[in-house]
Structures are given as structure tokens and as C-alpha cells.
Protein backbone atom coordinates (compact mmCIF):
# COMPACT_ATOMS: atom_id res chain seq x y z
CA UNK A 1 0.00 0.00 0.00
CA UNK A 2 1.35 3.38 -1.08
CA UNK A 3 0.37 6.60 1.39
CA UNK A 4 1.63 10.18 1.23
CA UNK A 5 2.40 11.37 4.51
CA UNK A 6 2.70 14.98 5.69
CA UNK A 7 5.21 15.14 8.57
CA UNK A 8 5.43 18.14 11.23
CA UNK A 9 8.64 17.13 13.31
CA UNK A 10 9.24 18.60 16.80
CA UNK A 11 5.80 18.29 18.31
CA UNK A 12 4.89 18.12 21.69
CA UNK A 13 3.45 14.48 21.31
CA UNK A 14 3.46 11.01 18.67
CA UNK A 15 0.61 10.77 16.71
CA UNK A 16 -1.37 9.75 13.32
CA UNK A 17 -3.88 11.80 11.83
CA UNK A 18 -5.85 10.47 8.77
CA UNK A 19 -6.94 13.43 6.61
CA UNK A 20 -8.45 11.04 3.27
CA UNK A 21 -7.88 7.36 2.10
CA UNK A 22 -3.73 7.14 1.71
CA UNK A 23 -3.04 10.64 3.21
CA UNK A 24 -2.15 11.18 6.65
CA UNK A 25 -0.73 13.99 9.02
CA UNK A 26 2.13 12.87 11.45
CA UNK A 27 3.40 14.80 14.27
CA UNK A 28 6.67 13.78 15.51
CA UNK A 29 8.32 14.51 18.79
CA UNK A 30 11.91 13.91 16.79
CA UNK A 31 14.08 17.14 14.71
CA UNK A 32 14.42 16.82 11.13
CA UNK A 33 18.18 15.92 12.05
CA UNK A 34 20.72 13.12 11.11
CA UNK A 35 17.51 10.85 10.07
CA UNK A 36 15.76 11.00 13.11
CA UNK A 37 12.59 12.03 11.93
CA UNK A 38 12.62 9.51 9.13
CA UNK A 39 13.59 6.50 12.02
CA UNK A 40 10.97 7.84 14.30
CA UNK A 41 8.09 7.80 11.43
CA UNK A 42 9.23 4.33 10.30
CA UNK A 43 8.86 2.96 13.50
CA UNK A 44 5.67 4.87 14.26
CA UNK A 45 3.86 3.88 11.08
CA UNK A 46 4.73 0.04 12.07
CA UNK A 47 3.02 0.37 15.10
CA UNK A 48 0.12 1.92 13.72
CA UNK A 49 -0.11 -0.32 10.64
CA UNK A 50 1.03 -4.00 12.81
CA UNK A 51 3.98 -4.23 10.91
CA UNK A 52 7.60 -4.77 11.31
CA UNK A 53 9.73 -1.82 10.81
CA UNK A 54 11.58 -3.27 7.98
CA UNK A 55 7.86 -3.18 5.88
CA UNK A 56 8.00 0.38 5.83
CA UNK A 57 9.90 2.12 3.20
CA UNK A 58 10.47 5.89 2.40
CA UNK A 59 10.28 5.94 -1.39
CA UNK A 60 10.08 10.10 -2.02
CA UNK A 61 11.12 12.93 0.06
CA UNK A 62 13.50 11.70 2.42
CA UNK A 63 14.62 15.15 3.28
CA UNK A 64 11.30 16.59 2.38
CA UNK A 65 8.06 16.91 5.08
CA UNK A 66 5.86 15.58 2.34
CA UNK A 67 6.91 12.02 1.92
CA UNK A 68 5.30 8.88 -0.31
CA UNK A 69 5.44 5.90 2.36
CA UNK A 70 5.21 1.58 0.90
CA UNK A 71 3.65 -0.33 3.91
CA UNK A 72 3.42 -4.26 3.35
């Protein structure tokens, strides 16, 4: 499954927010720094989903806030 995600790093909490079908809102508590952002979305959008971390890939905008997400 292919979603766009819309990422807002350095937020007060961890969460999901579904806006339509395959395009979701995540606020993350992790800075847009060294990859952290991208490790903490991974492994929040495994727990969300029920998958492992390793079924989650960042295909577009890996340095971007707008980013096109595989899950499966």
C-alpha cells in the first residue's frame, strides 16, 4: 500500500492523523536531524499499521516533510 504522509517534526506528542484514504498527518516529537525524523516515522507507522519496521519504506522525500510511504 502506497500513502503520502505529511510530517510536522518537533511536536509536543506522537501521533497519526488520517486526513483522506492514503493521506495522513504525522506529528513527531523527533528534529528533522541526522535521520531522526525519518527513524521515528518508520517505527511509528509500524506500530500503527502491525507491521515490522523493515515493511516500511520511504520511497520520495526523504529530506522533504511531504513524503510517499510503501507499507506491506
Amino acid at each position: 500500500m502506497r500513502i503520502y504522509i505529511k510530517v510536522i517534526p518537533r511536536s509536543s506528542q506522537n501521533k497519526i492523523e488520517k486526513i483522506s484514504e492514503g493521506e495522513y498527518r504525522v506529528h513527531l516529537n523527533a528534529p528533522p536531524v541526522d535521520g531522526k525524523a525519518n527513524e521515528a516515522l518508520i517505527k511509528l507507522l509500524a506500530e500503527h499499521f502491525g507491521v515490522a519496521k523493515s515493511a516500511i519504506s520511504i520511497i520520495g522525500g526523504k529530506s522533504s516533510s511531504r513524503k510517499m510511504v510503501d507499507v506491506g
